[in-house]
PDB file of N, CA and C in Angstrom:
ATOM      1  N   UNK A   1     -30.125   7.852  11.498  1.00  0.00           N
ATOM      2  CA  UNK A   1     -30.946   9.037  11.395  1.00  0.00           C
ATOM      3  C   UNK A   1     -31.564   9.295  12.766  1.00  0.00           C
ATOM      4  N   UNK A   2     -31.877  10.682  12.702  1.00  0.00           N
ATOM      5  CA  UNK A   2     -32.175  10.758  14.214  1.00  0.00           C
ATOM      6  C   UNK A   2     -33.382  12.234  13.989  1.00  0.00           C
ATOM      7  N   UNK A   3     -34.487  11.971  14.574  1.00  0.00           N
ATOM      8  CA  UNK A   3     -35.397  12.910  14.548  1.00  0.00           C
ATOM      9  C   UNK A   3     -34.849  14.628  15.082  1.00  0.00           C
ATOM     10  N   UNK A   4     -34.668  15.531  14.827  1.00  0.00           N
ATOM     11  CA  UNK A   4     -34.397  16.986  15.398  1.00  0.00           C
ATOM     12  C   UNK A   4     -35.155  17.680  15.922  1.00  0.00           C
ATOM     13  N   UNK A   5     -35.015  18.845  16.555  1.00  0.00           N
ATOM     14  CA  UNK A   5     -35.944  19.601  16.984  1.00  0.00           C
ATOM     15  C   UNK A   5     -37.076  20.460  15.987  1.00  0.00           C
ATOM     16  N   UNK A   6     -36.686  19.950  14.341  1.00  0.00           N
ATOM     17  CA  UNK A   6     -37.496  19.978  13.299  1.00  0.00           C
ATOM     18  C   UNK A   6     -38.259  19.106  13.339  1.00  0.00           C
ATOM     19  N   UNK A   7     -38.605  18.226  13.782  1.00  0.00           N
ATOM     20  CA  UNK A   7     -38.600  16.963  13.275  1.00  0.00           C
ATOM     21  C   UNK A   7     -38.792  16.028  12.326  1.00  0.00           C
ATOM     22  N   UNK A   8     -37.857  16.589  11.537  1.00  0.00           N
ATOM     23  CA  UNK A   8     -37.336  16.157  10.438  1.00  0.00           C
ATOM     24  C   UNK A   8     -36.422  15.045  10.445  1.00  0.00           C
ATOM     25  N   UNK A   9     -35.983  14.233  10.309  1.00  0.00           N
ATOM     26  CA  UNK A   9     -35.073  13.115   9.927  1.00  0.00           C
ATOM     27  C   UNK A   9     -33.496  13.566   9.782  1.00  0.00           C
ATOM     28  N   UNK A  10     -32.501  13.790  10.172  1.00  0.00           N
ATOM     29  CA  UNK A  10     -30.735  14.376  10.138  1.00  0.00           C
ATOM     30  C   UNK A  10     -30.302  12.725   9.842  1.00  0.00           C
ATOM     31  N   UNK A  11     -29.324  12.518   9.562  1.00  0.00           N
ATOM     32  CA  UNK A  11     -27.851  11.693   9.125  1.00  0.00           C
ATOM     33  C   UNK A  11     -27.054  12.367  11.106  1.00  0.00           C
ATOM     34  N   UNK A  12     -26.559  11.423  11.303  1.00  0.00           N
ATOM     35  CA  UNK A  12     -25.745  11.331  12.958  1.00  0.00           C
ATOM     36  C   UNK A  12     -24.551  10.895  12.335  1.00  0.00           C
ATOM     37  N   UNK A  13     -24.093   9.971  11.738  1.00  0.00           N
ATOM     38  CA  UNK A  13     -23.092   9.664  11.587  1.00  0.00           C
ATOM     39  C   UNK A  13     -22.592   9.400   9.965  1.00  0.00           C
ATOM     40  N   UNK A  14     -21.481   9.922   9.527  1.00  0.00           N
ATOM     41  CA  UNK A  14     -21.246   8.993   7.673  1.00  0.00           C
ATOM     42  C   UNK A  14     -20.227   8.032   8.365  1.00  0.00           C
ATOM     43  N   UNK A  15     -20.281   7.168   7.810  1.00  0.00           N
ATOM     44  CA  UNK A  15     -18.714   5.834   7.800  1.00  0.00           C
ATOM     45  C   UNK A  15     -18.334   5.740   5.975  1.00  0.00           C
ATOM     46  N   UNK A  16     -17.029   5.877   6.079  1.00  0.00           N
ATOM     47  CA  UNK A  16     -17.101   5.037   4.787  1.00  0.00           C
ATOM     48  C   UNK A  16     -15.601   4.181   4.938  1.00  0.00           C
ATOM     49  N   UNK A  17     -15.138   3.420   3.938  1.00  0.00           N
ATOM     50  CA  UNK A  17     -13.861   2.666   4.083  1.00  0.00           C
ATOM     51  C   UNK A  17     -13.681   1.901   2.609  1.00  0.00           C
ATOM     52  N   UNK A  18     -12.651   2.121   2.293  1.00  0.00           N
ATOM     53  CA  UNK A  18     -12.260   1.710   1.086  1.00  0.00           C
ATOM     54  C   UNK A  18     -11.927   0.381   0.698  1.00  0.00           C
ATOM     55  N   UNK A  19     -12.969  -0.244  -0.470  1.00  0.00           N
ATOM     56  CA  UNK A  19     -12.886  -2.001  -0.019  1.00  0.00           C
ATOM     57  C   UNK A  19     -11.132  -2.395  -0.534  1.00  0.00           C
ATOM     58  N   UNK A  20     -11.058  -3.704  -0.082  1.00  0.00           N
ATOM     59  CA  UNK A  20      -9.126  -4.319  -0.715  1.00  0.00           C
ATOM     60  C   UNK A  20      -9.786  -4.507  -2.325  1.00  0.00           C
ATOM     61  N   UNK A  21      -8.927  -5.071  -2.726  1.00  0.00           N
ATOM     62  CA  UNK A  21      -8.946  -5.458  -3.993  1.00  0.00           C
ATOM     63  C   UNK A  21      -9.849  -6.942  -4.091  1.00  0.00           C
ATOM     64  N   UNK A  22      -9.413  -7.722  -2.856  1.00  0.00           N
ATOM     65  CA  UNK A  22     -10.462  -9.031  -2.785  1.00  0.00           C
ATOM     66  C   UNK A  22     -12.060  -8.280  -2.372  1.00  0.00           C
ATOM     67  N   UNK A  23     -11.776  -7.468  -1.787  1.00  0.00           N
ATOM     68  CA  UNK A  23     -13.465  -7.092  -1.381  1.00  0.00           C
ATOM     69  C   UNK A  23     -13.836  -6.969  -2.608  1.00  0.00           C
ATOM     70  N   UNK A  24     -13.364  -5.869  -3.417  1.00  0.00           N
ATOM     71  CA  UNK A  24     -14.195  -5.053  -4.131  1.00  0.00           C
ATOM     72  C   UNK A  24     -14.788  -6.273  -5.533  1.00  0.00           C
ATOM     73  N   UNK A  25     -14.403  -7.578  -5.296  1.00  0.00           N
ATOM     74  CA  UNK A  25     -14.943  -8.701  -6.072  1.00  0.00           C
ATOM     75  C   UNK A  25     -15.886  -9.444  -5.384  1.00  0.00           C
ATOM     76  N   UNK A  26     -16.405  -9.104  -4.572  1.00  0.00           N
ATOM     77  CA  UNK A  26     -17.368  -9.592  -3.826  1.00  0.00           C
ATOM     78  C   UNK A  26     -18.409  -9.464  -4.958  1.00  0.00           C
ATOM     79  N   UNK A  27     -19.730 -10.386  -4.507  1.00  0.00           N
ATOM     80  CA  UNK A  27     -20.913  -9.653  -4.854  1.00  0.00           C
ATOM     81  C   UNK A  27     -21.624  -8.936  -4.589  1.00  0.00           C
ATOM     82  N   UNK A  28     -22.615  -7.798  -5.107  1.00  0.00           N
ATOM     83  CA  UNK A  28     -23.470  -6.573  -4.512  1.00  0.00           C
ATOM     84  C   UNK A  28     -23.658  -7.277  -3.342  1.00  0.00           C
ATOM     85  N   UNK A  29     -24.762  -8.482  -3.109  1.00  0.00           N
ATOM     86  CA  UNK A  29     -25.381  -8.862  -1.830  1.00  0.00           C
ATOM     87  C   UNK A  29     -23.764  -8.922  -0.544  1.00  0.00           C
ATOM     88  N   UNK A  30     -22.904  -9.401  -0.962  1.00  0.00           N
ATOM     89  CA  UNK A  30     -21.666  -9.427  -0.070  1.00  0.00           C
ATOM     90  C   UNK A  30     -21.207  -7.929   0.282  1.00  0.00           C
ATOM     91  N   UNK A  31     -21.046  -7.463  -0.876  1.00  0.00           N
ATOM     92  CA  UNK A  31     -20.574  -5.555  -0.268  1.00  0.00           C
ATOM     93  C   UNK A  31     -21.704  -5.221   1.035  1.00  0.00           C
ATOM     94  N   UNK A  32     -23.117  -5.201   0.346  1.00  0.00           N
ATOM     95  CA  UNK A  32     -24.029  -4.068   0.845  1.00  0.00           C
ATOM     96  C   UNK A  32     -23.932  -5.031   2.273  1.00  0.00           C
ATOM     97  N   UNK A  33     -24.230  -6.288   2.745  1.00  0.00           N
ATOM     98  CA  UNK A  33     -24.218  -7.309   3.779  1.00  0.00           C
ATOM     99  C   UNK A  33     -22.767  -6.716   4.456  1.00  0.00           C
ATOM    100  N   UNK A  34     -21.669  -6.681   3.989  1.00  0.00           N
ATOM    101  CA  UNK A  34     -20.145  -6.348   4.478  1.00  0.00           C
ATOM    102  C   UNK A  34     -20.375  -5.155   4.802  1.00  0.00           C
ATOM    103  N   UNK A  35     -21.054  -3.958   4.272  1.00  0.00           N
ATOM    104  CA  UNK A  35     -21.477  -2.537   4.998  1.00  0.00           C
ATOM    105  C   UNK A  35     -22.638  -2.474   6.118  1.00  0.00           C
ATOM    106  N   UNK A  36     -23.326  -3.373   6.474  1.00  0.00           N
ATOM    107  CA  UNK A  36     -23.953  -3.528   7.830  1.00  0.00           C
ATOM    108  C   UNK A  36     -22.752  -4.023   8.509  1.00  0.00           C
ATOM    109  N   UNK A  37     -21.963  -5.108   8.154  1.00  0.00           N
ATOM    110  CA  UNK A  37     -21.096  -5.494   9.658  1.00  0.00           C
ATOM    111  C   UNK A  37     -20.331  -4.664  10.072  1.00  0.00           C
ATOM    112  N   UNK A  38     -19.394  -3.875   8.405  1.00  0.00           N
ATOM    113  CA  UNK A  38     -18.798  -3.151   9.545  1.00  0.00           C
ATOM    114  C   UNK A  38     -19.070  -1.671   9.554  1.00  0.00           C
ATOM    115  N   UNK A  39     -20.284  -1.680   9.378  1.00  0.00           N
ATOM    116  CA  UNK A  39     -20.930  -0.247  10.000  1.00  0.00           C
ATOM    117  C   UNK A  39     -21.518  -0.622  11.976  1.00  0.00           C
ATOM    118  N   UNK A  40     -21.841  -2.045  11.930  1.00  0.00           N
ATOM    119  CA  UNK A  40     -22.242  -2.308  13.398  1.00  0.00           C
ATOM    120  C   UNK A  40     -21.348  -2.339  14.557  1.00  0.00           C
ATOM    121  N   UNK A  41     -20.144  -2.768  13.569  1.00  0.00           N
ATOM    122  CA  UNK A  41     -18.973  -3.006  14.282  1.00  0.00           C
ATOM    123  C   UNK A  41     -18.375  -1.503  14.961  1.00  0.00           C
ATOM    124  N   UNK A  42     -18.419  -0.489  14.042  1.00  0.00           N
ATOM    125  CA  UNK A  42     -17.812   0.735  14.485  1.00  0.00           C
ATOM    126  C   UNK A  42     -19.085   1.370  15.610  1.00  0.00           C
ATOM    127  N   UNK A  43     -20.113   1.179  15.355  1.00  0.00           N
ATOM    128  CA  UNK A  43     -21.305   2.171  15.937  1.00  0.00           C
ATOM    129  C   UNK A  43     -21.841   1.007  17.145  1.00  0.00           C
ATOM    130  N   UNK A  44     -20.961  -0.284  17.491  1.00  0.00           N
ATOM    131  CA  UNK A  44     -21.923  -0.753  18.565  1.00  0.00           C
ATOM    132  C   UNK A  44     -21.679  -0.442  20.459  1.00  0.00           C
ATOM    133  N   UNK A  45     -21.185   0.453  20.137  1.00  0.00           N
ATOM    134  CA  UNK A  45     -21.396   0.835  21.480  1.00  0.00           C
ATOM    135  C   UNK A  45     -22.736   1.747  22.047  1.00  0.00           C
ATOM    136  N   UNK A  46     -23.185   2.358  20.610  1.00  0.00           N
ATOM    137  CA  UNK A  46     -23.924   3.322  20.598  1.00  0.00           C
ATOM    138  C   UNK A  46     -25.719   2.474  20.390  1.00  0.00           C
ATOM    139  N   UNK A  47     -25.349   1.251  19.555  1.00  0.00           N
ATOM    140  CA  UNK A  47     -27.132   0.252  19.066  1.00  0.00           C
ATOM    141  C   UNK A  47     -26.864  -0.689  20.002  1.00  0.00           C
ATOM    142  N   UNK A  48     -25.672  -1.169  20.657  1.00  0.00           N
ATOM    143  CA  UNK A  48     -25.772  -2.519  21.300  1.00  0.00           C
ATOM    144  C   UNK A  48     -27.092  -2.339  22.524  1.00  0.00           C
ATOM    145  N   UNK A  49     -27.918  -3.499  22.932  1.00  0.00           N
ATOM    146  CA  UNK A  49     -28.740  -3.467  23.662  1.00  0.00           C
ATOM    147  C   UNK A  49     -29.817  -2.643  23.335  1.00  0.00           C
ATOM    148  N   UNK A  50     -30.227  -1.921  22.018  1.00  0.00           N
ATOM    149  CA  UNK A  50     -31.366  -0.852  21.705  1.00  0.00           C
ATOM    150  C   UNK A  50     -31.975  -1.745  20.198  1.00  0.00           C
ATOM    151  N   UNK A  51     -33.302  -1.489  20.335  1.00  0.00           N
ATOM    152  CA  UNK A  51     -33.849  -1.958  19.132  1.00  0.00           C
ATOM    153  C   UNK A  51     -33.978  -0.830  18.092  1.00  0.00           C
ATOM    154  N   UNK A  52     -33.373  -1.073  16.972  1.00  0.00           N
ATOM    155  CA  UNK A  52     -33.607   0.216  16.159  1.00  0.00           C
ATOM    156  C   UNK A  52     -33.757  -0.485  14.216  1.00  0.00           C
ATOM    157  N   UNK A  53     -33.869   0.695  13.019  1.00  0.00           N
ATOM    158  CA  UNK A  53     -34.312   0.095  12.175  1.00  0.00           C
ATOM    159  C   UNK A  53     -33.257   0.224  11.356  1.00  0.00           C
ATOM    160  N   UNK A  54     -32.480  -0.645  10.443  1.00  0.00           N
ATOM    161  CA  UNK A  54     -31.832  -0.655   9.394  1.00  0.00           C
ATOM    162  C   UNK A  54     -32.817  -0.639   8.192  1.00  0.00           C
ATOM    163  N   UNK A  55     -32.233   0.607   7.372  1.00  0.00           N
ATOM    164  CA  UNK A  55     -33.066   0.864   5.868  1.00  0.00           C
ATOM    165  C   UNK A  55     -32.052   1.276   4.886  1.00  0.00           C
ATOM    166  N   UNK A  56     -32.240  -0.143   3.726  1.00  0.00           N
ATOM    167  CA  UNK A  56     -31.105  -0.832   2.961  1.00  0.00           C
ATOM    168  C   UNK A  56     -32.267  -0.213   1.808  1.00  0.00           C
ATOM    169  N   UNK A  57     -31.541   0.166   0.121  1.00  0.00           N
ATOM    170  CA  UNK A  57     -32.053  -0.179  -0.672  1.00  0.00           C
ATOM    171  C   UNK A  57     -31.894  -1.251  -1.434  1.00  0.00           C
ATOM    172  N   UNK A  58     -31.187  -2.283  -0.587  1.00  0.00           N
ATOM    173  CA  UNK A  58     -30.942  -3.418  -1.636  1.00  0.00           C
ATOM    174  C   UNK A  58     -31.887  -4.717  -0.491  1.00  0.00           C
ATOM    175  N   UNK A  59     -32.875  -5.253  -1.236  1.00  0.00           N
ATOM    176  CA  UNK A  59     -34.023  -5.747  -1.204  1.00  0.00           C
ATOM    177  C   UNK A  59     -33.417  -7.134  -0.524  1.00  0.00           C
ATOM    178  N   UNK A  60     -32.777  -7.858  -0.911  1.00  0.00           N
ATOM    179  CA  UNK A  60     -32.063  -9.053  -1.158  1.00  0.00           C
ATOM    180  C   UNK A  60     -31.258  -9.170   0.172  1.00  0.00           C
ATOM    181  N   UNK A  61     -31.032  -7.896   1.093  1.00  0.00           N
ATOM    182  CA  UNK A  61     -30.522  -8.205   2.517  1.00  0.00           C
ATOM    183  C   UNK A  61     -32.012  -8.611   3.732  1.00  0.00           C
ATOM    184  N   UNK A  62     -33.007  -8.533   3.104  1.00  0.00           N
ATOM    185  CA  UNK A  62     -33.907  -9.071   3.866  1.00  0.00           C
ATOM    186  C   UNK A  62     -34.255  -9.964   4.625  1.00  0.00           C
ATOM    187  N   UNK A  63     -33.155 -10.696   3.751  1.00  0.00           N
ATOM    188  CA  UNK A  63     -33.194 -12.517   4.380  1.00  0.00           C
ATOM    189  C   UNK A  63     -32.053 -12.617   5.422  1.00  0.00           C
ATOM    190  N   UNK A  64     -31.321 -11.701   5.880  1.00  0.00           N
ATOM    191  CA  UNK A  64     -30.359 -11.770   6.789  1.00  0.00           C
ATOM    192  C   UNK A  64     -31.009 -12.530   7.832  1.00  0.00           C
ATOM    193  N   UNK A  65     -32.252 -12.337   8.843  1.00  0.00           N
ATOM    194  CA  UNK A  65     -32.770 -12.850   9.707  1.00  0.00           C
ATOM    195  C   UNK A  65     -32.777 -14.267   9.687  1.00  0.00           C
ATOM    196  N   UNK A  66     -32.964 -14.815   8.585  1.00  0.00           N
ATOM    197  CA  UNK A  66     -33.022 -16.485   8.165  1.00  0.00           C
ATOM    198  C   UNK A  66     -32.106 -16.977   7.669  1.00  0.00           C
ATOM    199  N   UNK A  67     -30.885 -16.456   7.784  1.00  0.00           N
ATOM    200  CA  UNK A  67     -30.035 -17.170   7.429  1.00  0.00           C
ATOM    201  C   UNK A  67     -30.062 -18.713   6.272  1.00  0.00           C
ATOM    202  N   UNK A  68     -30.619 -17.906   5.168  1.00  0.00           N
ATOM    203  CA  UNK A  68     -31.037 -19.229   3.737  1.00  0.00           C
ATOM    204  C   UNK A  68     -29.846 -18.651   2.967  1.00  0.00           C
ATOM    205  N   UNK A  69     -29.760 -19.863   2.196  1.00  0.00           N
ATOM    206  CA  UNK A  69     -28.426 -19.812   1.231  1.00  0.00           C
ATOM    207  C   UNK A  69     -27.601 -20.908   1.508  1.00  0.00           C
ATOM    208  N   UNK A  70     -26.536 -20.581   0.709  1.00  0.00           N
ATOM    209  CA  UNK A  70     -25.412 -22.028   0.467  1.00  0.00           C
ATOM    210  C   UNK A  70     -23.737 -20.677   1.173  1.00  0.00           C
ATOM    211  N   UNK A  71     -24.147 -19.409   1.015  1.00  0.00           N
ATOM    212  CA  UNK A  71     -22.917 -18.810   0.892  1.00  0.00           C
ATOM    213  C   UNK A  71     -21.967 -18.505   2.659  1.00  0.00           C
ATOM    214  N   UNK A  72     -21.279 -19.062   3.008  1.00  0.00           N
ATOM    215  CA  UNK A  72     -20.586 -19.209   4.071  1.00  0.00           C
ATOM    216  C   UNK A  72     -20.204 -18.093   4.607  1.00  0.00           C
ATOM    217  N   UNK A  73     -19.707 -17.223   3.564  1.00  0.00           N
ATOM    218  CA  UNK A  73     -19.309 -15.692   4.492  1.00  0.00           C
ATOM    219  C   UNK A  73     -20.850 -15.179   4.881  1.00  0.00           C
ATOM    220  N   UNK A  74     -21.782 -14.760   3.796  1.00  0.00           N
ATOM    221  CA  UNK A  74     -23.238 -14.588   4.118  1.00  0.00           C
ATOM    222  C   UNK A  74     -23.961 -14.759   5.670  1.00  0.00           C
ATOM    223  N   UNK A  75     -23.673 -16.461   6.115  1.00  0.00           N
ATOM    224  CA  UNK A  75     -24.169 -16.904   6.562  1.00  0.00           C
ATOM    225  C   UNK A  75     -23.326 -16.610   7.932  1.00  0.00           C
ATOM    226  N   UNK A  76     -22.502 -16.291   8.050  1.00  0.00           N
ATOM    227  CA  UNK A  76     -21.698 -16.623   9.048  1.00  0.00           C
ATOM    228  C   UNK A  76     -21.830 -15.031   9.320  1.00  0.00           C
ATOM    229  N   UNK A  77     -21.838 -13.805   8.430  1.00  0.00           N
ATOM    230  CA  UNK A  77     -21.920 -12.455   8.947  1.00  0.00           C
ATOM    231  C   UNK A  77     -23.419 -11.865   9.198  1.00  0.00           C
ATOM    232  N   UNK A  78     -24.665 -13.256   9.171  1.00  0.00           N
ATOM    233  CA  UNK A  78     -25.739 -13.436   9.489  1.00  0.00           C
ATOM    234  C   UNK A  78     -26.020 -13.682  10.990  1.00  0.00           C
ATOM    235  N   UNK A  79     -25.065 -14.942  11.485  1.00  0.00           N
ATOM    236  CA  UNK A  79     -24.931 -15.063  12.657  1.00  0.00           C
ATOM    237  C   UNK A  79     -24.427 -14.218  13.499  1.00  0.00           C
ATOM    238  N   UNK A  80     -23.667 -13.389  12.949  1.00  0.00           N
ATOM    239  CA  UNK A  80     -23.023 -12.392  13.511  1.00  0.00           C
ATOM    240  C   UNK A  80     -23.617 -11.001  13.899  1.00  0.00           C
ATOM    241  N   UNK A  81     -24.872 -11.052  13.295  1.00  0.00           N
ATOM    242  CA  UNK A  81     -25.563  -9.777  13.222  1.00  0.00           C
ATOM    243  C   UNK A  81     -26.551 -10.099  14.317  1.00  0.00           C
ATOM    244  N   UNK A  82     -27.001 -11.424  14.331  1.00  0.00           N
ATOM    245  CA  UNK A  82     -27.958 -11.834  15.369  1.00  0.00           C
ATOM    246  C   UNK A  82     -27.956 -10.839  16.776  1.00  0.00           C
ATOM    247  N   UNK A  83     -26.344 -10.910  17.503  1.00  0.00           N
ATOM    248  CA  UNK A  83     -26.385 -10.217  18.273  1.00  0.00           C
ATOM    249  C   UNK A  83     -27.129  -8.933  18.231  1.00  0.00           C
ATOM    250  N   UNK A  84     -27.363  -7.955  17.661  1.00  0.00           N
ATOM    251  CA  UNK A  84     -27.961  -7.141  17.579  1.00  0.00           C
ATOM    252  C   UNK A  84     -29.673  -7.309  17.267  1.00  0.00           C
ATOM    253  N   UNK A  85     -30.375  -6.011  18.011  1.00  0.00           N
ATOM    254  CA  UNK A  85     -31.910  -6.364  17.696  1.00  0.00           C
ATOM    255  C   UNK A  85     -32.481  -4.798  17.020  1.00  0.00           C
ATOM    256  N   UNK A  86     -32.509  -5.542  15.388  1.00  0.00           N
ATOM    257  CA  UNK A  86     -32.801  -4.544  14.287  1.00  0.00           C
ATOM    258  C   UNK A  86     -33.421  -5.606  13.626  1.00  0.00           C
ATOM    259  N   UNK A  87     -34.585  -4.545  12.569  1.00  0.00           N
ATOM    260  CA  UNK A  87     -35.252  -4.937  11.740  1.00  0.00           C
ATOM    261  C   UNK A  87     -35.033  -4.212  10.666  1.00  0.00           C
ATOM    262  N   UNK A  88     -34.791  -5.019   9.285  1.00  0.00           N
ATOM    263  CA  UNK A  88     -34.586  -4.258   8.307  1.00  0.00           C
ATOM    264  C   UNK A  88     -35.388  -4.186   6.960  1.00  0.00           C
ATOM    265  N   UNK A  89     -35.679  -2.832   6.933  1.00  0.00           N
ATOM    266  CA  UNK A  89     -36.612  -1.995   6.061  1.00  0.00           C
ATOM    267  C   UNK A  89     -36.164  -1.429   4.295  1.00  0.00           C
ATOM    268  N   UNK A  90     -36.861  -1.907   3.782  1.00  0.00           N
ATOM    269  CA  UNK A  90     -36.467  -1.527   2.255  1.00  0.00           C
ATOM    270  C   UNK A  90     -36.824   0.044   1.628  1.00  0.00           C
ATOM    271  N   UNK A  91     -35.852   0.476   1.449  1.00  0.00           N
ATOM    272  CA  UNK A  91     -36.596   1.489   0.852  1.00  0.00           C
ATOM    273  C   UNK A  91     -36.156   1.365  -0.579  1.00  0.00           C
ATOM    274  N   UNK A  92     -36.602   2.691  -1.349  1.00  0.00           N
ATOM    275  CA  UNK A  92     -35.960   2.483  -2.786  1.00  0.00           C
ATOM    276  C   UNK A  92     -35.112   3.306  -3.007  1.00  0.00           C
ATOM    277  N   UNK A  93     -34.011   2.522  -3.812  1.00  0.00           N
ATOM    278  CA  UNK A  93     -33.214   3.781  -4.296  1.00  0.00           C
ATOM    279  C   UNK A  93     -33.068   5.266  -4.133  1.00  0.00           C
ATOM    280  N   UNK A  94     -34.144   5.000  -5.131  1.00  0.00           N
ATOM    281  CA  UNK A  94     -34.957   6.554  -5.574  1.00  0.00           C
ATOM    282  C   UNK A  94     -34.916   7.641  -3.962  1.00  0.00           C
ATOM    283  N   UNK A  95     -35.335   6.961  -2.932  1.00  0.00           N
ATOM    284  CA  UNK A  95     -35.803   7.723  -1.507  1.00  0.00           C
ATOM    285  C   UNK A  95     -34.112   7.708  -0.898  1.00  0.00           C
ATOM    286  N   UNK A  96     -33.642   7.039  -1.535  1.00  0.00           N
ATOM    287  CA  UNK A  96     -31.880   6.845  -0.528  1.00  0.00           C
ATOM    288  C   UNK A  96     -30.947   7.625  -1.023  1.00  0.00           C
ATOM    289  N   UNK A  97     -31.288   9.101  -1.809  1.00  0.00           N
ATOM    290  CA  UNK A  97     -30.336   9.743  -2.492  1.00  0.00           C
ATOM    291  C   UNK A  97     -29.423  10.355  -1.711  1.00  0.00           C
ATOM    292  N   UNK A  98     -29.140  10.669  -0.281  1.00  0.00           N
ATOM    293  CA  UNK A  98     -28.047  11.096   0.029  1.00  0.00           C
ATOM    294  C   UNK A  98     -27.115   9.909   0.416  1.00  0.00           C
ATOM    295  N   UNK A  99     -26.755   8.750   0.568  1.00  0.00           N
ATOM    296  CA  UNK A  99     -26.377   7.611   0.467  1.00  0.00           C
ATOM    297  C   UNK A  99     -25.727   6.742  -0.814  1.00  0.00           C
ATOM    298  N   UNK A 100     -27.136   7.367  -2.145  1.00  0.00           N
ATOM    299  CA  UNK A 100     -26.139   7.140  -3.052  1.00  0.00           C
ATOM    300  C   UNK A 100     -25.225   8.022  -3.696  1.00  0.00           C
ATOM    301  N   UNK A 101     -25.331   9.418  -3.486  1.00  0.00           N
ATOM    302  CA  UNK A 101     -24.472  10.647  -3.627  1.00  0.00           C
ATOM    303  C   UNK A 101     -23.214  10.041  -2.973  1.00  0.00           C
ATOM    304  N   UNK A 102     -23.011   9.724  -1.676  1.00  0.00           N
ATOM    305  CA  UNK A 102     -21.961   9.412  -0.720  1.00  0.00           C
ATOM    306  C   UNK A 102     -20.968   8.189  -1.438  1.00  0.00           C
ATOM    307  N   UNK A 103     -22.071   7.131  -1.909  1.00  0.00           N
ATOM    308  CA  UNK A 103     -21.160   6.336  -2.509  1.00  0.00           C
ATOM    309  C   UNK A 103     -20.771   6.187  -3.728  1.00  0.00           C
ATOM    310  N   UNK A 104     -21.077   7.319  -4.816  1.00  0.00           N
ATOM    311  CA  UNK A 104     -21.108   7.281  -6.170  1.00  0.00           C
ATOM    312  C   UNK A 104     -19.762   8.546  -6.136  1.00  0.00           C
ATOM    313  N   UNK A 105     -19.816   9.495  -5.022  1.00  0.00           N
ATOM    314  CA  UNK A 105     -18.550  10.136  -5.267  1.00  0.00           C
ATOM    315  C   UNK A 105     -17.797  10.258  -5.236  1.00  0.00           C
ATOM    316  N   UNK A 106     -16.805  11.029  -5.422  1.00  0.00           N
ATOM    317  CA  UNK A 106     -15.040  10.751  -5.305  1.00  0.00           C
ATOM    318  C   UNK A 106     -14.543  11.232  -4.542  1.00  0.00           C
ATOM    319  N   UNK A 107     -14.033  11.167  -3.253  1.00  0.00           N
ATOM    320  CA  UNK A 107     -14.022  12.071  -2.241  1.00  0.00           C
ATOM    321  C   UNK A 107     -12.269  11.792  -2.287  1.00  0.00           C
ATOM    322  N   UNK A 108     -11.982  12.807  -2.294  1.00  0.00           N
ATOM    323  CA  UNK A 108      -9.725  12.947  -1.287  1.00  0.00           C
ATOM    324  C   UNK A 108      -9.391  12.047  -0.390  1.00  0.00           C
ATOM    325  N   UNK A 109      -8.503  11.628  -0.143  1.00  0.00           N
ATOM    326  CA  UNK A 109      -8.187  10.513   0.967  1.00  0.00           C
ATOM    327  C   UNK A 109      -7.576  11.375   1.739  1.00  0.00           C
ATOM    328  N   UNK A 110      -8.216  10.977   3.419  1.00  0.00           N
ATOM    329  CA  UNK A 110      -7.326  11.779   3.753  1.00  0.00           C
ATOM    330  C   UNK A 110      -6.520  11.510   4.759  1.00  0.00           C
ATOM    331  N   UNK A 111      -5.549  12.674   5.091  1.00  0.00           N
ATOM    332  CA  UNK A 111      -4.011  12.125   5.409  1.00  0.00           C
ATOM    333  C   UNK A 111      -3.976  12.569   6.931  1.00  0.00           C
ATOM    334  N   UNK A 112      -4.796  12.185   7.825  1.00  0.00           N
ATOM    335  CA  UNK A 112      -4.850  12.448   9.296  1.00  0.00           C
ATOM    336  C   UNK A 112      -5.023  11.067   9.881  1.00  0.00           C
TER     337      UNK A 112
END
C-alpha cells in the first residue's frame, strides 16, 4: 500500500499464483507464511534494504520473528525472511476485505 496524493491508502501491486496439489495441503499457518515468501521473493528488489510493515490477518504469523515451533519448513522460511527488515501487524479480517475478495474469487487463467 502506498499513501496517494489523496492520502488515502492504494494497493501498488496484486500477486497471486496457484498453489500444486502438495501446497494446497499445507496448513493455513504454511499457505499464509508461503504467501509472504513468495510475495518477498517477487517484490525484493523493490523492500530489500527498506524497513516497511507487513499486515496479515492471520494472527499466528506473528511469531515469524522467533522462530518457535517444531515445524522445519516454518522455521527455515523464518530464517529466510530474516533477511528482510519488516514488522508484522495484525489486522482483522473484517478491515482486509479487498484481499479477501482477491482470494475468495475465481478469476480466468490467463494465457499470456
Amino acid at each position: 500500500m502506498q499513501k496517494g496524493p489523496d492520502q488515502e491508502f492504494h494497493p501498488v501491486v496484486f500477486l497471486r499464483k496457484k498453489l500444486s496439489e502438495r501446497e494446497s495441503n499445507w496448513s493455513v499457518s504454511e499457505k499464509e507464511c508461503y504467501a509472504i515468501v513468495y510475495t518477498l521473493e517477487k517484490l525484493c528488489p523493490y523492500v530489500w534494504g527498506r524497513r516497511f510493515h507487513l499486515q496479515t490477518d492471520h494472527a499466528a504469523l506473528q511469531w515469524l520473528h522467533t522462530t518457535k515451533g517444531n515445524n522445519k519448513k516454518l522455521i527455515r522460511w523464518s530464517l529466510a525472511l530474516q533477511d528482510f527488515d519488516f514488522d508484522i501487524q495484525h489486522i482483522s479480517g473484517a478491515s482486509n476485505k479487498v484481499a479477501d475478495a482477491l482470494s475468495r474469487e475465481s478469476f480466468p487463467e490467463s494465457t499470456g
